[in-house]
Protein backbone atom coordinates (compact mmCIF):
# COMPACT_ATOMS: atom_id res chain seq x y z
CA UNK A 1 33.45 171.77 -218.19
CA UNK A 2 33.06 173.87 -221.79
CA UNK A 3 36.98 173.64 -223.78
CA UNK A 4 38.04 176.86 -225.56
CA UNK A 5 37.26 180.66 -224.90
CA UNK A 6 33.39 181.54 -223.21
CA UNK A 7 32.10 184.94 -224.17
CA UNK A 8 30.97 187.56 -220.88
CA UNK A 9 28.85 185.80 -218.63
CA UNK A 10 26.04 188.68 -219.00
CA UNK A 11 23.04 188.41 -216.94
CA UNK A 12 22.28 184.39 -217.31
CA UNK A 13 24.40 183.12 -214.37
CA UNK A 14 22.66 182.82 -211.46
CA UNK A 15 24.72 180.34 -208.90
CA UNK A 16 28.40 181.31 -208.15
CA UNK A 17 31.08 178.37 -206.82
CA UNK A 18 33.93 179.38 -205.40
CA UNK A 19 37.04 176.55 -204.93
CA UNK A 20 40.60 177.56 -203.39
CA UNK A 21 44.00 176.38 -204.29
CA UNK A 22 46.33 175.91 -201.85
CA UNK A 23 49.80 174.58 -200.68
CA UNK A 24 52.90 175.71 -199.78
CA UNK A 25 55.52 178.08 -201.98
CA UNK A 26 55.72 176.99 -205.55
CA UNK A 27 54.37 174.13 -206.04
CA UNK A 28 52.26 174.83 -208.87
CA UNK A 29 48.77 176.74 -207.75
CA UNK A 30 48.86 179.72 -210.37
CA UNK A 31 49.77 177.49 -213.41
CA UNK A 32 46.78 175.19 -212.36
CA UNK A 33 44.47 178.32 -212.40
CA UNK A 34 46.33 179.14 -215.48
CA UNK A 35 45.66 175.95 -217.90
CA UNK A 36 42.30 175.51 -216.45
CA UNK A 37 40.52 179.41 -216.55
CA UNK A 38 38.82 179.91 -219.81
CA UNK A 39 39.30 183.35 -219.37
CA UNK A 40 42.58 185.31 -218.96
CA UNK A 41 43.32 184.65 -215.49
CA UNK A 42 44.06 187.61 -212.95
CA UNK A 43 46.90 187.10 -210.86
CA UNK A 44 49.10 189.11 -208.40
CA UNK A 45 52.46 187.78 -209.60
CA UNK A 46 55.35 190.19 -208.82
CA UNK A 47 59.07 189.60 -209.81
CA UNK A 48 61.15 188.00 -207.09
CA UNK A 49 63.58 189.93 -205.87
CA UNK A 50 67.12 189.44 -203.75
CA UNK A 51 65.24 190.78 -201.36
CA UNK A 52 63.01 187.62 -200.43
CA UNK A 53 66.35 185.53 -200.31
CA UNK A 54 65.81 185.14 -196.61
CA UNK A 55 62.33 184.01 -196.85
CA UNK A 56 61.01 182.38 -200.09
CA UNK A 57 63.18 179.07 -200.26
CA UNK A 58 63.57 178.30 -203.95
CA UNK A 59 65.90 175.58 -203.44
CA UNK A 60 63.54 173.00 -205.37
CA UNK A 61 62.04 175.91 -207.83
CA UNK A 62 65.50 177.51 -208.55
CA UNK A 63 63.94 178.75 -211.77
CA UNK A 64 61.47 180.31 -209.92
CA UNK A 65 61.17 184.24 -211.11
CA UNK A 66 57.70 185.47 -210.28
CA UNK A 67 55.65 184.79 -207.13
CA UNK A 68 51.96 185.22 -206.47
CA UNK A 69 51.80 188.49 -203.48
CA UNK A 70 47.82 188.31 -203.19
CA UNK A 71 45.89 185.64 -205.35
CA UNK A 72 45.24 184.25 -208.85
CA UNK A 73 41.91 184.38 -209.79
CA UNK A 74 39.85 182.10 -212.81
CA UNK A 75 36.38 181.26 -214.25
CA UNK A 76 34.63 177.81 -215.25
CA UNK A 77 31.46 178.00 -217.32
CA UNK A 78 29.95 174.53 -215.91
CA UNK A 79 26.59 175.31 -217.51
CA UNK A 80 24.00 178.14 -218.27
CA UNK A 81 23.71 179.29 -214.67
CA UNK A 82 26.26 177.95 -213.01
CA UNK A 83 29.90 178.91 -212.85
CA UNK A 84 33.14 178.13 -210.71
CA UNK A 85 35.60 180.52 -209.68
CA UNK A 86 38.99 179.56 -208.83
CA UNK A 87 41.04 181.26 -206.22
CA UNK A 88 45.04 180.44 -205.77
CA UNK A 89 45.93 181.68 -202.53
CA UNK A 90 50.10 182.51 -202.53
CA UNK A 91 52.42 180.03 -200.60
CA UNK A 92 54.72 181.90 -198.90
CA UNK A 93 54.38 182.14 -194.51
CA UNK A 94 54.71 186.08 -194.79
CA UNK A 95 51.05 185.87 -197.31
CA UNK A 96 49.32 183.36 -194.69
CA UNK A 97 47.05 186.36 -193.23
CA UNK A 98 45.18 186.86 -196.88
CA UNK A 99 43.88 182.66 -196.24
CA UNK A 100 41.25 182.61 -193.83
CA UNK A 101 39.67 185.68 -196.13
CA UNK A 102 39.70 183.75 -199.37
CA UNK A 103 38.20 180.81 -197.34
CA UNK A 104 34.86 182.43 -196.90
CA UNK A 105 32.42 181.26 -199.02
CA UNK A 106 34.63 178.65 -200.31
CA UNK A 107 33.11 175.73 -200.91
CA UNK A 108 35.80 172.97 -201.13
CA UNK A 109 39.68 173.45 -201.89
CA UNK A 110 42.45 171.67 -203.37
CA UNK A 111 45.76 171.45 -201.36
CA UNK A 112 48.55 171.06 -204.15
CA UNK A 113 51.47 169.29 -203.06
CA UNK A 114 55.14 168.79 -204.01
CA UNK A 115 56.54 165.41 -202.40
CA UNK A 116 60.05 166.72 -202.63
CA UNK A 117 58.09 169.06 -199.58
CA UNK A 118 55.67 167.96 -198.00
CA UNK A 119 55.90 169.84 -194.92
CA UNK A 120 55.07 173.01 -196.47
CA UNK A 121 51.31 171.69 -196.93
CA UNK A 122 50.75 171.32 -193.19
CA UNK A 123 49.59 174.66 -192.71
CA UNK A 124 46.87 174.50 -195.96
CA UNK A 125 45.17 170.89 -194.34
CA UNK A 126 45.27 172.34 -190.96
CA UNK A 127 43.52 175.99 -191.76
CA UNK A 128 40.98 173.81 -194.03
CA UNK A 129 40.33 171.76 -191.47
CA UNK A 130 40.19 174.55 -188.95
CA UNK A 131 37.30 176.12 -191.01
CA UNK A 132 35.70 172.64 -191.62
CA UNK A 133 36.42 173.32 -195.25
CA UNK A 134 36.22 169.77 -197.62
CA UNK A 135 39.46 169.53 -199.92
CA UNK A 136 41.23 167.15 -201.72
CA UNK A 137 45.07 166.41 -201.85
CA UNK A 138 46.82 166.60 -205.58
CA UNK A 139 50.41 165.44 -206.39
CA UNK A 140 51.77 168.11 -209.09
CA UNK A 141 54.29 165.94 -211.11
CA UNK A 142 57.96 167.92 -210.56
CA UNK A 143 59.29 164.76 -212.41
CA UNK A 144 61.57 163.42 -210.12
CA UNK A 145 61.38 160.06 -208.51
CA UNK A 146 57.55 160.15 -206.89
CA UNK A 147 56.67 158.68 -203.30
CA UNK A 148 53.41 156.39 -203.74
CA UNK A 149 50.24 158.28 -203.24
CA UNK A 150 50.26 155.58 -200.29
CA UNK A 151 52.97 157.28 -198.37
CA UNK A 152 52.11 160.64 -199.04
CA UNK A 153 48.65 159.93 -197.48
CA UNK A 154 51.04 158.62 -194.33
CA UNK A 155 53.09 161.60 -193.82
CA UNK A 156 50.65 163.74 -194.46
CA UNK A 157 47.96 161.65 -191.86
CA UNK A 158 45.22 162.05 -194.17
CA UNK A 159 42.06 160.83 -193.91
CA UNK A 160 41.86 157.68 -195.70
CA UNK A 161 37.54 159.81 -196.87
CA UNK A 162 39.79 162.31 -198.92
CA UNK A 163 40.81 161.71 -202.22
CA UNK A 164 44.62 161.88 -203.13
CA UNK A 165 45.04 162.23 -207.13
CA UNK A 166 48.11 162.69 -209.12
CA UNK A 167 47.89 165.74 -211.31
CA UNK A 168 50.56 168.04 -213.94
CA UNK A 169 49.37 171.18 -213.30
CA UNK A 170 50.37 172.49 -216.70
CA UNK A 171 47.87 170.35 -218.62
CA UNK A 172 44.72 171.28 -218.45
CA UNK A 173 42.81 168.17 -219.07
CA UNK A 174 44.74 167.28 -215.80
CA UNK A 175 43.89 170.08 -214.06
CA UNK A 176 40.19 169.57 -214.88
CA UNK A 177 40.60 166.18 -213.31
CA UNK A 178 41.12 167.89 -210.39
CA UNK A 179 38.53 170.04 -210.39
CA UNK A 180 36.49 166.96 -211.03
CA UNK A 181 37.84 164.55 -207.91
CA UNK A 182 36.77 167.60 -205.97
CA UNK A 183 33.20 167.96 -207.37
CA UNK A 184 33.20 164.45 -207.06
CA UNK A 185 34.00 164.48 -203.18
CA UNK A 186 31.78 166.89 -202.61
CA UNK A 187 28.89 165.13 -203.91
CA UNK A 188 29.57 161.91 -201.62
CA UNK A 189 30.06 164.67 -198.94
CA UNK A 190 26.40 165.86 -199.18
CA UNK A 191 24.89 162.62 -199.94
CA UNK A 192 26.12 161.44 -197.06
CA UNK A 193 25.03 164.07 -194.96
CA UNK A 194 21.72 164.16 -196.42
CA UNK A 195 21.71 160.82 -195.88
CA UNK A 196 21.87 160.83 -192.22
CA UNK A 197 19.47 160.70 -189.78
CA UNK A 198 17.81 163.61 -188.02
CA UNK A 199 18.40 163.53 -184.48
């Protein structure tokens, strides 16, 4: 993936990704489309209010302001013709609805988690695997004291085939890794299944 600014895409790109990033309320999925975009990224982001008291829980993002009411959208130059674009879905129950519709076309997703919370990212893993979607699990670092990757992948009964990655999704060479474990996974994904026999 190209560092620094990329000028319009014009005519040359031919073959559109798209990836999702999903998890539950706050736990990082517009500043991961953020320090990774290398354009200005669109986002929905509205001012929270006193209003969403009763429903957005900011008890572990108390300096929470702003919350994404649609999607965050970015762009990855990979090469000449190809390019990625990168969807954050918004976290909250009452945004839900809008998921299945960013899942079409989506080839692969990554299901950001906070371990301070990791109930909140039942509902991404079960809608991805609902739609038979491939994904990857990232940690975002909150800094506080971390569970191992080891019982994360326990409470959250993953597959021990999908990759669980530690991640700050402020830093963009972190965020590429992402992007990168999930490219990766989706390689072994196909190669395995054109690897298998015809029946």
């Amino acid at each position: 993936m190209p560092d620094g600014p990329r000028a319009p895409l014009g005519d040359r790109a031919s073959n559109g990704l798209k990836i999702v990033v999903v998890g539950g309320f706050g736990v990082g999925k517009t500043t991961l489309v953020r320090s990774v975009s290398e354009i200005r990224p669109l986002n929905t982001e509205e001012t929270m209010t006193r209003a969403g008291v009763p429903t957005d829980d900011t008890r572990h993002v108390p300096e929470k302001t702003g919350t994404t009411v649609a999607f965050d959208f970015g762009r990855i130059t990979l090469d000449e013709e190809t390019v990625l674009y990168l969807f954050g879905a918004p976290g909250q129950e009452r945004f839900w609805f809008l998921w299945d519709r960013l899942f079409a076309g989506t080839i692969g997703a990554v299901v950001l988690v906070d371990d301070r919370r990791l109930d909140d990212s039942w509902y991404a893993i079960d809608r991805l695997e609902h739609h038979g979607t491939p994904f990857i699990v990232a940690r975002n670092d909150f800094g506080g004291p971390p569970h191992t990757l080891e019982e994360i992948r326990d409470a959250l009964d993953l597959d021990p085939s999908i990759p669980l990655i530690d991640c700050d999704a402020r830093s963009r060479e972190s965020s590429k890794r992402v992007l990168l474990t999930l490219a990766e996974h989706l390689q072994t994904l196909h190669g395995a299944h054109a690897a298998a026999p015809v029946r």
